[in-house]
Protein backbone atom coordinates (compact mmCIF):
# COMPACT_ATOMS: atom_id res chain seq x y z
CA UNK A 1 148.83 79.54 118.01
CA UNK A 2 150.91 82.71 118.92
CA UNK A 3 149.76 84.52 121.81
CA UNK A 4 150.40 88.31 121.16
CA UNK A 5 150.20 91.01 124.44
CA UNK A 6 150.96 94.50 125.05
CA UNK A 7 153.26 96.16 127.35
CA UNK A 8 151.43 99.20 129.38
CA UNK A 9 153.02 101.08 131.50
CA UNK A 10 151.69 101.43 135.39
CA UNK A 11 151.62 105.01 137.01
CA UNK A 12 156.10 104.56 139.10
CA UNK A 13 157.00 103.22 135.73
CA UNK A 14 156.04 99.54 136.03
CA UNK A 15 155.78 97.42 133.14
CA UNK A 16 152.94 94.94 133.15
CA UNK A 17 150.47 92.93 130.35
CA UNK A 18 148.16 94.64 128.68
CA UNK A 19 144.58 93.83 127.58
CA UNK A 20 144.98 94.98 123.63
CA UNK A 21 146.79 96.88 121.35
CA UNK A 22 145.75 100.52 120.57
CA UNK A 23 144.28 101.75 117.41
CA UNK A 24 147.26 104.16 117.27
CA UNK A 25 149.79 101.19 117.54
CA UNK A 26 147.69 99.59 114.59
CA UNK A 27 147.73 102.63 112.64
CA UNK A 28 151.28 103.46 112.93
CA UNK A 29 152.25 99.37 111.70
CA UNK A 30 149.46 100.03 108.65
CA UNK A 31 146.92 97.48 109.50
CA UNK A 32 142.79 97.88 110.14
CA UNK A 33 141.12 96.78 113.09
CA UNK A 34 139.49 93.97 110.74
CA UNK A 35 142.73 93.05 109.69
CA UNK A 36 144.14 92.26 113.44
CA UNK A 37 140.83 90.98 114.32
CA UNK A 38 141.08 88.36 111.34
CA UNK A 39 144.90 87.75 112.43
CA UNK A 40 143.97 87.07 115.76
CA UNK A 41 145.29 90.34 117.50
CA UNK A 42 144.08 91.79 120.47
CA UNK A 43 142.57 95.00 120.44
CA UNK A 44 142.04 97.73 123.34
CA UNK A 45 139.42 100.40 122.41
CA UNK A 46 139.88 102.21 125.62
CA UNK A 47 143.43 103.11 125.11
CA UNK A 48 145.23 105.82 123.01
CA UNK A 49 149.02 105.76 123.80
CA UNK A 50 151.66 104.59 121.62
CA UNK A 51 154.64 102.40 122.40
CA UNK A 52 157.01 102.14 120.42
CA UNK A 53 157.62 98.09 121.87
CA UNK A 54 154.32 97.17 121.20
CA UNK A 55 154.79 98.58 117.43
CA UNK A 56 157.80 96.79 117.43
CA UNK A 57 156.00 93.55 118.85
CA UNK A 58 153.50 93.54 116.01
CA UNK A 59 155.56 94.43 112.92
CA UNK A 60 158.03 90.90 114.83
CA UNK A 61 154.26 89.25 115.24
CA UNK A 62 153.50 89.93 111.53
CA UNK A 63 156.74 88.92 109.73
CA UNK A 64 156.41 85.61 111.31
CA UNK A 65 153.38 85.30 110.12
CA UNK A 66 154.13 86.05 106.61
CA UNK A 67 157.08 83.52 106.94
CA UNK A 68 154.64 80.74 107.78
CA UNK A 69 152.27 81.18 105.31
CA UNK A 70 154.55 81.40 102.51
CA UNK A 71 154.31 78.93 100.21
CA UNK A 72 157.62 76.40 99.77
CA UNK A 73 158.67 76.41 96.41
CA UNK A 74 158.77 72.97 93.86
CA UNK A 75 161.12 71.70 92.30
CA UNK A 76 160.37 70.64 88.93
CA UNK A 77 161.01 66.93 87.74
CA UNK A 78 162.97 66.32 84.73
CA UNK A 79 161.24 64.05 82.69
């Protein structure tokens, strides 16, 4: 399992781990809060900012995701 976190930004410009993603964040990638919740994303309610890294974290978070679940495909036998 993946773990996914947020960057927030601390009042002098300090970077540190965040508890969730926004709904903004969500919003601005396309996905519903029951969508991360079924894909195992964290979720702030309290905040409202938008970062640009953590958008950038998900969309990364999500293409892996579809890469895993796609299917492989079969070769066919000649018979």
């Amino acid at each position: 399992m993946i773990l996914i976190k947020p960057i927030i930004f601390k009042k002098g410009g300090k970077k540190r781990c965040g508890k969730g993603f926004s709904r903004e964040e969500l919003k601005k990638v396309r996905l519903s809060l029951r969508e991360a919740v079924k894909l195992s994303i964290p979720i702030d309610s309290r905040r409202k900012t938008i970062h640009d890294e953590n958008v950038n974290t998900i969309k990364r978070f999500l293409k892996s995701k579809k890469k895993a679940s796609k299917p492989k495909k079969r070769r066919k036998s000649k018979s």
